[in-house]
Protein backbone atom coordinates (compact mmCIF):
# COMPACT_ATOMS: atom_id res chain seq x y z
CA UNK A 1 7.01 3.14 -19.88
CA UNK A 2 3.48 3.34 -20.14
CA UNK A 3 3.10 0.08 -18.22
CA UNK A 4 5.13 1.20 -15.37
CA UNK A 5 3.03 4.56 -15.48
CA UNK A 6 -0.17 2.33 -15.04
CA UNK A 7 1.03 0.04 -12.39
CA UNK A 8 2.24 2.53 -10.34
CA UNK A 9 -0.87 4.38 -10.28
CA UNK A 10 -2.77 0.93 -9.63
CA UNK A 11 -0.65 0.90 -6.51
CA UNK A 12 -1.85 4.80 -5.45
CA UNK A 13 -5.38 3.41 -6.27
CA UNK A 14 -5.22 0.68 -4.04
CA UNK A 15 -3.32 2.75 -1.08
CA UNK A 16 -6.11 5.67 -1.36
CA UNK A 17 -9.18 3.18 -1.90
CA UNK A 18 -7.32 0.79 1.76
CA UNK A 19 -6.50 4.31 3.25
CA UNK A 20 -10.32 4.60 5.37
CA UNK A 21 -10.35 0.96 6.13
CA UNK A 22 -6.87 1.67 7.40
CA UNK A 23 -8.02 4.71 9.56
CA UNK A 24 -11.09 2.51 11.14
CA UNK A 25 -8.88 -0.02 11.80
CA UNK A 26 -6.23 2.25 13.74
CA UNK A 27 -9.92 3.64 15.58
CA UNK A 28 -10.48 0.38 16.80
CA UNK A 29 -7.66 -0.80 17.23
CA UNK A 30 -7.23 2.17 19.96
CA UNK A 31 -10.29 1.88 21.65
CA UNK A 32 -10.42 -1.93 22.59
CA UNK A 33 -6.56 -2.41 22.64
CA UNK A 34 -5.15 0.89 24.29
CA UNK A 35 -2.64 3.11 22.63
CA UNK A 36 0.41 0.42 22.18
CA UNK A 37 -1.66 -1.26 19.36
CA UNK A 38 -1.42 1.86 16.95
CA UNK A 39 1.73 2.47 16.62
CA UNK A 40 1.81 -1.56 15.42
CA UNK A 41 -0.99 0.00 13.06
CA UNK A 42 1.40 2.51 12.13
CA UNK A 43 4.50 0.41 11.28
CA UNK A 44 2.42 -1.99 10.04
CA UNK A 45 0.72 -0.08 7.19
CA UNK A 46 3.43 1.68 5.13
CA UNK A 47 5.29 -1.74 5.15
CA UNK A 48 2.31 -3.12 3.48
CA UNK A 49 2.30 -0.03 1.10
CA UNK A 50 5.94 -0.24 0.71
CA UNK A 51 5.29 -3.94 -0.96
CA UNK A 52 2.60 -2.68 -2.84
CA UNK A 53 4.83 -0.06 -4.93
CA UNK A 54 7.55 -2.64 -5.13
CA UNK A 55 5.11 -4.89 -6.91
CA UNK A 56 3.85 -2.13 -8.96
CA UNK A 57 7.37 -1.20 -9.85
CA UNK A 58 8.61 -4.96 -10.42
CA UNK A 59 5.57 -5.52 -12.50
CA UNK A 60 5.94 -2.50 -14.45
CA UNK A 61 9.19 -3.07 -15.03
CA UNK A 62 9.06 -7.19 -16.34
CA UNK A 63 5.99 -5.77 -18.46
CA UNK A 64 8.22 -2.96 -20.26
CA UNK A 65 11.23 -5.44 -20.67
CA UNK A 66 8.78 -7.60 -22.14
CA UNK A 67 7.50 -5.50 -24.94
CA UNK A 68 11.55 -3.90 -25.18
């Protein structure tokens, strides 16, 4: 349990720590693409977060199975 506890807050480390980069991204994105290219920015990062926790969770899960 502990495992999963740990991976899943590795994953909200990683999505707070990739959050900024994320924002100047979106920024720049905007101002040399126009406004289409954020919503792509917007899609685009909560599927990558989305993969992240289901790692995390995957992970967490083989590791408690493991020591089960």
């Amino acid at each position: 349990m502990l495992e999963l506890l740990g991976y899943i807050f590795l994953y909200l480390i990683i999505g707070v720590v990739l959050l900024p980069f994320y924002m100047i991204a979106a920024r720049l994105e905007v101002t040399k693409y126009g406004k289409k290219n954020l919503a792509v920015a917007i899609i685009f990062w909560p599927i990558v977060n989305t993969f992240l926790f289901v790692i995390a969770l995957v992970g967490g899960w083989i590791e408690l199975k493991n020591h089960l």
